[in-house]
C-alpha atoms as a PDB file:
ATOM      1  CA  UNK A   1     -26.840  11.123  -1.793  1.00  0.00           C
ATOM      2  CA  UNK A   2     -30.282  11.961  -0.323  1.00  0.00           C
ATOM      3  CA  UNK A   3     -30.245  14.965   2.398  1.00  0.00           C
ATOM      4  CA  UNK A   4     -31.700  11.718   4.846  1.00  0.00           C
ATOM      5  CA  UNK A   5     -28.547   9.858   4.018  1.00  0.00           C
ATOM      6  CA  UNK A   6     -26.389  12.787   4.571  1.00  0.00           C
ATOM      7  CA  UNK A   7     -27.604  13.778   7.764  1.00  0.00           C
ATOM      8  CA  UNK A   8     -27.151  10.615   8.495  1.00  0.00           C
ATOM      9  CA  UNK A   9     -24.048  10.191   7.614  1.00  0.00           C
ATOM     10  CA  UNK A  10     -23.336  13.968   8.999  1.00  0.00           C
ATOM     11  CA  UNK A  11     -24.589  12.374  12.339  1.00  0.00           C
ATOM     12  CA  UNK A  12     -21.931   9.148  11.932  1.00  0.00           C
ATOM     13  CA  UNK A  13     -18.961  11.393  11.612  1.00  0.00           C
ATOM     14  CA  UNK A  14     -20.196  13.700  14.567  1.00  0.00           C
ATOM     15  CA  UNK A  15     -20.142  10.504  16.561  1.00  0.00           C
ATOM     16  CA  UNK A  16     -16.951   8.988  15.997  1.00  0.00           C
ATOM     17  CA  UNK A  17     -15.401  12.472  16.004  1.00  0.00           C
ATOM     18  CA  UNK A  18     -16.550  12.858  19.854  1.00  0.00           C
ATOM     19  CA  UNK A  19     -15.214   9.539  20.390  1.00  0.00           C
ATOM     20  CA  UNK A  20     -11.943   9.788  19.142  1.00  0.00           C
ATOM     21  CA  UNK A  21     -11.160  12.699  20.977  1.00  0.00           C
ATOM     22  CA  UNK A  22     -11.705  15.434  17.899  1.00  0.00           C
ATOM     23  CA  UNK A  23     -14.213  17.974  17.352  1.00  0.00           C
ATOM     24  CA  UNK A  24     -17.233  17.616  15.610  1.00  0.00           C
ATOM     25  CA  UNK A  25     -16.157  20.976  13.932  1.00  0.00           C
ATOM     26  CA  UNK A  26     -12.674  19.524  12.366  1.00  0.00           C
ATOM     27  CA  UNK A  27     -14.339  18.927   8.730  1.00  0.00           C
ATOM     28  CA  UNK A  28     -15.989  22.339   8.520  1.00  0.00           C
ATOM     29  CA  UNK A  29     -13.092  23.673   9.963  1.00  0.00           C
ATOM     30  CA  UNK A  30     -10.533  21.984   7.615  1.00  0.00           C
ATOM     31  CA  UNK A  31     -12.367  22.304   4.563  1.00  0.00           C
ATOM     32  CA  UNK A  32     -13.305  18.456   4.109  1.00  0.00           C
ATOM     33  CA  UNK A  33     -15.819  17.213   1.974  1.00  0.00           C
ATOM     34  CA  UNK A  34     -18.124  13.905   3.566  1.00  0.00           C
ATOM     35  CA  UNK A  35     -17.969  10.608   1.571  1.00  0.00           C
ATOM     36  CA  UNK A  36     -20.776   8.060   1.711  1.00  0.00           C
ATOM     37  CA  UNK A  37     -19.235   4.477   1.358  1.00  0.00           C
ATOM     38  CA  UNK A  38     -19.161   2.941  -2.126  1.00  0.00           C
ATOM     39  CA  UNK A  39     -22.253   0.596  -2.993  1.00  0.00           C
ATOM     40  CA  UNK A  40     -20.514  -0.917  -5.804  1.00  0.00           C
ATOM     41  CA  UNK A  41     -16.875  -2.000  -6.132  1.00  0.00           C
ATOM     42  CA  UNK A  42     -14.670  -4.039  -8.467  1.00  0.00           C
ATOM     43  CA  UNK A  43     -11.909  -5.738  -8.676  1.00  0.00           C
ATOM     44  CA  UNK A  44      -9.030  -3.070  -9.316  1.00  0.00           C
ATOM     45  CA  UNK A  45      -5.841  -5.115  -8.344  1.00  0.00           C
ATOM     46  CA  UNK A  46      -4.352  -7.837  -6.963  1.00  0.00           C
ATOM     47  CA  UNK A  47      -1.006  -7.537  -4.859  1.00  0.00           C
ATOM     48  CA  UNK A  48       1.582 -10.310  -5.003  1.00  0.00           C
ATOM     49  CA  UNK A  49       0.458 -11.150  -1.807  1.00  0.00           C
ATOM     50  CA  UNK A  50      -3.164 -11.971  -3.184  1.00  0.00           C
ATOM     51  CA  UNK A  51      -4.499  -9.060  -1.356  1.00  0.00           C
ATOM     52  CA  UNK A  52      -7.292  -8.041  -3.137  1.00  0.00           C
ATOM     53  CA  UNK A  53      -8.177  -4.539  -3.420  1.00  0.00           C
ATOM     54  CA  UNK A  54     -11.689  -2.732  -4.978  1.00  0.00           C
ATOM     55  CA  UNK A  55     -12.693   0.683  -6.520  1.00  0.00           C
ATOM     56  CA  UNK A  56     -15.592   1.585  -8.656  1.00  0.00           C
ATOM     57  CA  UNK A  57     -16.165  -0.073 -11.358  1.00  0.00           C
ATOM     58  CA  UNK A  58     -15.090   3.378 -13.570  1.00  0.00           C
ATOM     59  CA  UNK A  59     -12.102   3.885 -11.175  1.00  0.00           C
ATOM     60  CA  UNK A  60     -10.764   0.211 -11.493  1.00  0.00           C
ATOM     61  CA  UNK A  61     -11.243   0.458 -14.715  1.00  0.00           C
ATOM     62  CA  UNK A  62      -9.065   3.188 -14.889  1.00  0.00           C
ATOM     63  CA  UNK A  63      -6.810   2.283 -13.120  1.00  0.00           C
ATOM     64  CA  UNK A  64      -6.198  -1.279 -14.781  1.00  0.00           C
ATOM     65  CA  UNK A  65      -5.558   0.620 -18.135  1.00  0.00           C
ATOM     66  CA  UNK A  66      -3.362   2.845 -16.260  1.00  0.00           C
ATOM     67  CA  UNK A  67      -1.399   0.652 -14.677  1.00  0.00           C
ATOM     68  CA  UNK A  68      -0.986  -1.670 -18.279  1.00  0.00           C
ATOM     69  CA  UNK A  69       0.344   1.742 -19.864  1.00  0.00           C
ATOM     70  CA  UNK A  70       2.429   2.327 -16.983  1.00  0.00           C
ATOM     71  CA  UNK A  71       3.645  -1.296 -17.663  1.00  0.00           C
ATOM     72  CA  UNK A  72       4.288  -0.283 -21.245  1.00  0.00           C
ATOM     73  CA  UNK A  73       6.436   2.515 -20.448  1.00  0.00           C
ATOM     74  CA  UNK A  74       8.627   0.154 -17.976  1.00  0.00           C
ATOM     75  CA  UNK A  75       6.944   1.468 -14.775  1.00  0.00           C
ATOM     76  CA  UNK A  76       5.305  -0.628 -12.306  1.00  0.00           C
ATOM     77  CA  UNK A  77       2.691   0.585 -10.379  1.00  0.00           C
ATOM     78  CA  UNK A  78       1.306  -1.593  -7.151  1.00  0.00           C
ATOM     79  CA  UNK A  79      -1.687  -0.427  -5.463  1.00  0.00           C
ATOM     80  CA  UNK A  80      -0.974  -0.250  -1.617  1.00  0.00           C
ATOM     81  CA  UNK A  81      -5.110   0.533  -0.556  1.00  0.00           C
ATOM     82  CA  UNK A  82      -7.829   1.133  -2.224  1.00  0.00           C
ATOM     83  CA  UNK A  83     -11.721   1.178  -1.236  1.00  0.00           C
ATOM     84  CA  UNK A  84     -11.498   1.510   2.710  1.00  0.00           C
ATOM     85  CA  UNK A  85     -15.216   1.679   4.541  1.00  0.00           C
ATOM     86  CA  UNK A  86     -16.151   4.368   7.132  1.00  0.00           C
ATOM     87  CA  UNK A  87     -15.980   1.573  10.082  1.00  0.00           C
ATOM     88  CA  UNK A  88     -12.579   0.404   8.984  1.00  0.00           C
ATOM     89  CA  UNK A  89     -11.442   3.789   8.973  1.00  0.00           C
ATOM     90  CA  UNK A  90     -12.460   4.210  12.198  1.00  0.00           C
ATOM     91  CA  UNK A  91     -10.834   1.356  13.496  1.00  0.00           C
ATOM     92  CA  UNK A  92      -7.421   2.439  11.651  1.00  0.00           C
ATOM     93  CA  UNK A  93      -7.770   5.344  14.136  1.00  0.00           C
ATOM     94  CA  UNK A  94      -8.531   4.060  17.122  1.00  0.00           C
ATOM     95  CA  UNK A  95      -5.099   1.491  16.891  1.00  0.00           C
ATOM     96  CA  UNK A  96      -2.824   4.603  16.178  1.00  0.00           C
ATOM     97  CA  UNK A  97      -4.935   6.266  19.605  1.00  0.00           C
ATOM     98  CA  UNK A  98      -4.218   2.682  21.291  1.00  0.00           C
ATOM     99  CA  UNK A  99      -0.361   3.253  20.185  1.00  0.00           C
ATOM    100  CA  UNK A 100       0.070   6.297  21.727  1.00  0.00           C
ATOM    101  CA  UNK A 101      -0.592   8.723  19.213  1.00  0.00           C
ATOM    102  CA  UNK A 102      -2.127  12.283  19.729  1.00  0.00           C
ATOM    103  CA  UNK A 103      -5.141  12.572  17.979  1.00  0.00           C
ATOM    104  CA  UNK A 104      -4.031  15.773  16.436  1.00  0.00           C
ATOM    105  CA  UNK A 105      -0.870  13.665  14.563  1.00  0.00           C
ATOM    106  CA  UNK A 106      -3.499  10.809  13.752  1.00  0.00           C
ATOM    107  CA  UNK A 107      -5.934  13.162  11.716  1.00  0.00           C
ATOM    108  CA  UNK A 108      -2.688  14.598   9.775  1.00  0.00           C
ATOM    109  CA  UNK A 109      -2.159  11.497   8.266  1.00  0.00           C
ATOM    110  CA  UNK A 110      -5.573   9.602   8.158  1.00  0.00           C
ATOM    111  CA  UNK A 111      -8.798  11.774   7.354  1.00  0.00           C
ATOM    112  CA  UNK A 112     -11.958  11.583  10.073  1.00  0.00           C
ATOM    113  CA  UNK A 113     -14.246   8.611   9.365  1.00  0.00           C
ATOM    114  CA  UNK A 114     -17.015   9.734   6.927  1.00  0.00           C
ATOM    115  CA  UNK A 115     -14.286  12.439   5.170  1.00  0.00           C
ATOM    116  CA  UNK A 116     -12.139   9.809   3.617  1.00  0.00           C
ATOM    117  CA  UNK A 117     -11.672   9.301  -0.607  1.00  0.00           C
ATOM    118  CA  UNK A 118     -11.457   6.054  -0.146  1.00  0.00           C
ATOM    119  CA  UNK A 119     -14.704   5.718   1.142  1.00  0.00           C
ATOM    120  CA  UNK A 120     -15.797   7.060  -2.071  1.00  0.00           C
ATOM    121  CA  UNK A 121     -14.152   3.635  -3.901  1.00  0.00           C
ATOM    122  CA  UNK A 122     -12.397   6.313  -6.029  1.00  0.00           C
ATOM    123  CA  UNK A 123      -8.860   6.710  -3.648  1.00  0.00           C
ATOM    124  CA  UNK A 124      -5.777   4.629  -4.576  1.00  0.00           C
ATOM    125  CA  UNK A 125      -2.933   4.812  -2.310  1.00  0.00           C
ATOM    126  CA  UNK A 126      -0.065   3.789  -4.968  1.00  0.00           C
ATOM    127  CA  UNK A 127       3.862   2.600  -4.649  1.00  0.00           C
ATOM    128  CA  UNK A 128       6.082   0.960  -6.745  1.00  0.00           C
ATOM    129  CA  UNK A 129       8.757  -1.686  -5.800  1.00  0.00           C
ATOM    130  CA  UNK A 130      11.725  -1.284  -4.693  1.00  0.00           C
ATOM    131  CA  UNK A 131      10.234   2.147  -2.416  1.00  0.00           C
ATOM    132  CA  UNK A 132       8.966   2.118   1.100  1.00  0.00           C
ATOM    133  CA  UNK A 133       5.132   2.017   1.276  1.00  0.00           C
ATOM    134  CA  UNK A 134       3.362   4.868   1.901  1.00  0.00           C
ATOM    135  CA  UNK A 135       6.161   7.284   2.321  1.00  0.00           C
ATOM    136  CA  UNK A 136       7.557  10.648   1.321  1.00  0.00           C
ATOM    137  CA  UNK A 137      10.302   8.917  -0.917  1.00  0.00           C
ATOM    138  CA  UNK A 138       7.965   7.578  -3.516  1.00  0.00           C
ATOM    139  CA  UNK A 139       8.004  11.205  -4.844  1.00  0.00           C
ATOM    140  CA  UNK A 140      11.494  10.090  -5.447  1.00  0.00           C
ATOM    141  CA  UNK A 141      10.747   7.102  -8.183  1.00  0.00           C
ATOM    142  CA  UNK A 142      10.133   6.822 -11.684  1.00  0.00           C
ATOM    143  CA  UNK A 143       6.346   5.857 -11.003  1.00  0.00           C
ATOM    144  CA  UNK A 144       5.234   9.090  -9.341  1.00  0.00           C
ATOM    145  CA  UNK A 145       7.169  11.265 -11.832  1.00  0.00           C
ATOM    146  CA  UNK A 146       5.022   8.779 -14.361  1.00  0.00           C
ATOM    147  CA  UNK A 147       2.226   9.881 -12.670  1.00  0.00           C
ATOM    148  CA  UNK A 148       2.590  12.886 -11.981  1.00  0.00           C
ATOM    149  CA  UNK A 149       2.970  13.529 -15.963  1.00  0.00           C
ATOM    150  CA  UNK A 150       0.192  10.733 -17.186  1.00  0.00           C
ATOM    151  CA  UNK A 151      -2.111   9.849 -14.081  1.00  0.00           C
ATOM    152  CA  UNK A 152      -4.215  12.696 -15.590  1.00  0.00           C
ATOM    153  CA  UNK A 153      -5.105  11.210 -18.812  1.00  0.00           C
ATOM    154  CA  UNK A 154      -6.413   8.347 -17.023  1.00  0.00           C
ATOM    155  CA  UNK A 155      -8.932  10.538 -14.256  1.00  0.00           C
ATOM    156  CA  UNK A 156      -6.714  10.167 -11.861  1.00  0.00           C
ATOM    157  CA  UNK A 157      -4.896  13.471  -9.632  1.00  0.00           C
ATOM    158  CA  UNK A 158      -2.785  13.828  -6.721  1.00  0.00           C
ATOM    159  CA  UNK A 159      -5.298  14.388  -3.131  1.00  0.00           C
ATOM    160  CA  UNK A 160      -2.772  15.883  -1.030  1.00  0.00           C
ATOM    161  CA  UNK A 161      -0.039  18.224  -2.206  1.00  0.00           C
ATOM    162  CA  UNK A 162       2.485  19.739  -0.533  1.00  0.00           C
ATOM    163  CA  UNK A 163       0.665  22.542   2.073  1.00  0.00           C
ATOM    164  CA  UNK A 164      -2.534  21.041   1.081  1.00  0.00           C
ATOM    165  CA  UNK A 165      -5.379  23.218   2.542  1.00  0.00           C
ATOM    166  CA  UNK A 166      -7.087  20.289   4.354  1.00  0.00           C
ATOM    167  CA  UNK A 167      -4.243  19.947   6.636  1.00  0.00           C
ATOM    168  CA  UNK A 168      -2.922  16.335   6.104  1.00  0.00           C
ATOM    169  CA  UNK A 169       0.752  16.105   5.268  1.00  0.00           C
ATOM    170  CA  UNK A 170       1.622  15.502   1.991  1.00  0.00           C
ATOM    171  CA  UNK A 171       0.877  12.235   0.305  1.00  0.00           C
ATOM    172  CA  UNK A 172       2.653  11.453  -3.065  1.00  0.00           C
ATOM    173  CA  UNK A 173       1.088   8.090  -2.811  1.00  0.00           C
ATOM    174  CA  UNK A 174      -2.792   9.527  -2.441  1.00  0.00           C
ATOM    175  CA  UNK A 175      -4.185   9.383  -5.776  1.00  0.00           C
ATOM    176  CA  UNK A 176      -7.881   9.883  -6.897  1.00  0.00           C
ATOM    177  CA  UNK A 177      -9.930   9.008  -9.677  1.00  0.00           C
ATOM    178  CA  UNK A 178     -11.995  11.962 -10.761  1.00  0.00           C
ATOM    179  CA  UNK A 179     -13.800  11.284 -14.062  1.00  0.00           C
END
């Protein structure tokens, strides 16, 4: 990213953080890294639904192979979210603030536009069936302990561990290609 497009994007998330209610400070403060949307995304996988959902091309890559070993070893992996764009993120925040929610409980669960992984086209939120989305029990199932032991081999690690220092709660779901 050029230092042009960072300030710019620098300037974005100073924006939205002012009018959400947060500081512009939160990202320095919590140790979070900016992400620039993707530019180029792929088809990773489609839910039964027919919800389609993108990552790189290296990450869905990735994570198709993944998810046919996975298959191979009896586990079945469904991806929940995938590439999610600054604005969209934004707007994810701004229902939960319309709901009633304190900002403060918002930004442990949902990162600050601009400081999002799946920005990057490289986050997967994953579940499996049979487990509620998005939720503290999926540590629980045979596809995170599959993950948790293979996910590795494949590029992919775990964002947000237990007392993560960036301050969102933990997310056995959150997973992110890193090649």
């Amino acid at each position: 990213m050029s230092s042009d497009t960072d300030a710019e994007l620098r300037r974005r998330v100073d924006a939205a953080l002012r009018e959400i209610g947060a500081s512009p400070d939160l990202p320095a403060e919590r140790g979070l890294a900016f992400f620039a949307d993707a530019t180029e995304l792929a088809l990773a996988h489609v839910s039964r639904s027919g919800r389609e959902h993108f990552l790189i091309p290296a990450a869905a890559g990735s994570w198709r192979r993944m998810r046919t070993e996975a298959e191979a070893d009896g586990v079945t992996l469904v991806m929940i979210s995938g590439y999610r764009g600054f604005d969209r993120q934004l707007e994810i925040i701004r229902e939960r603030l319309a709901e009633g929610l304190h900002i403060d409980a918002v930004l442990s669960a949902l990162a600050p536009p601009g400081c999002s992984e799946h920005h990057s086209g490289r986050a997967a939120d994953v579940g499996t069936p049979g487990c509620e989305p998005l939720s503290e029990a999926f540590e629980r199932t045979r596809a995170f302990e599959w993950l948790d032991a293979r996910a590795g081999e494949f590029g992919f690690r775990l964002s947000y561990p237990r007392d993560n220092s960036m301050g969102y709660r933990y997310e056995p779901w959150h997973w992110c290609f890193t090649p």
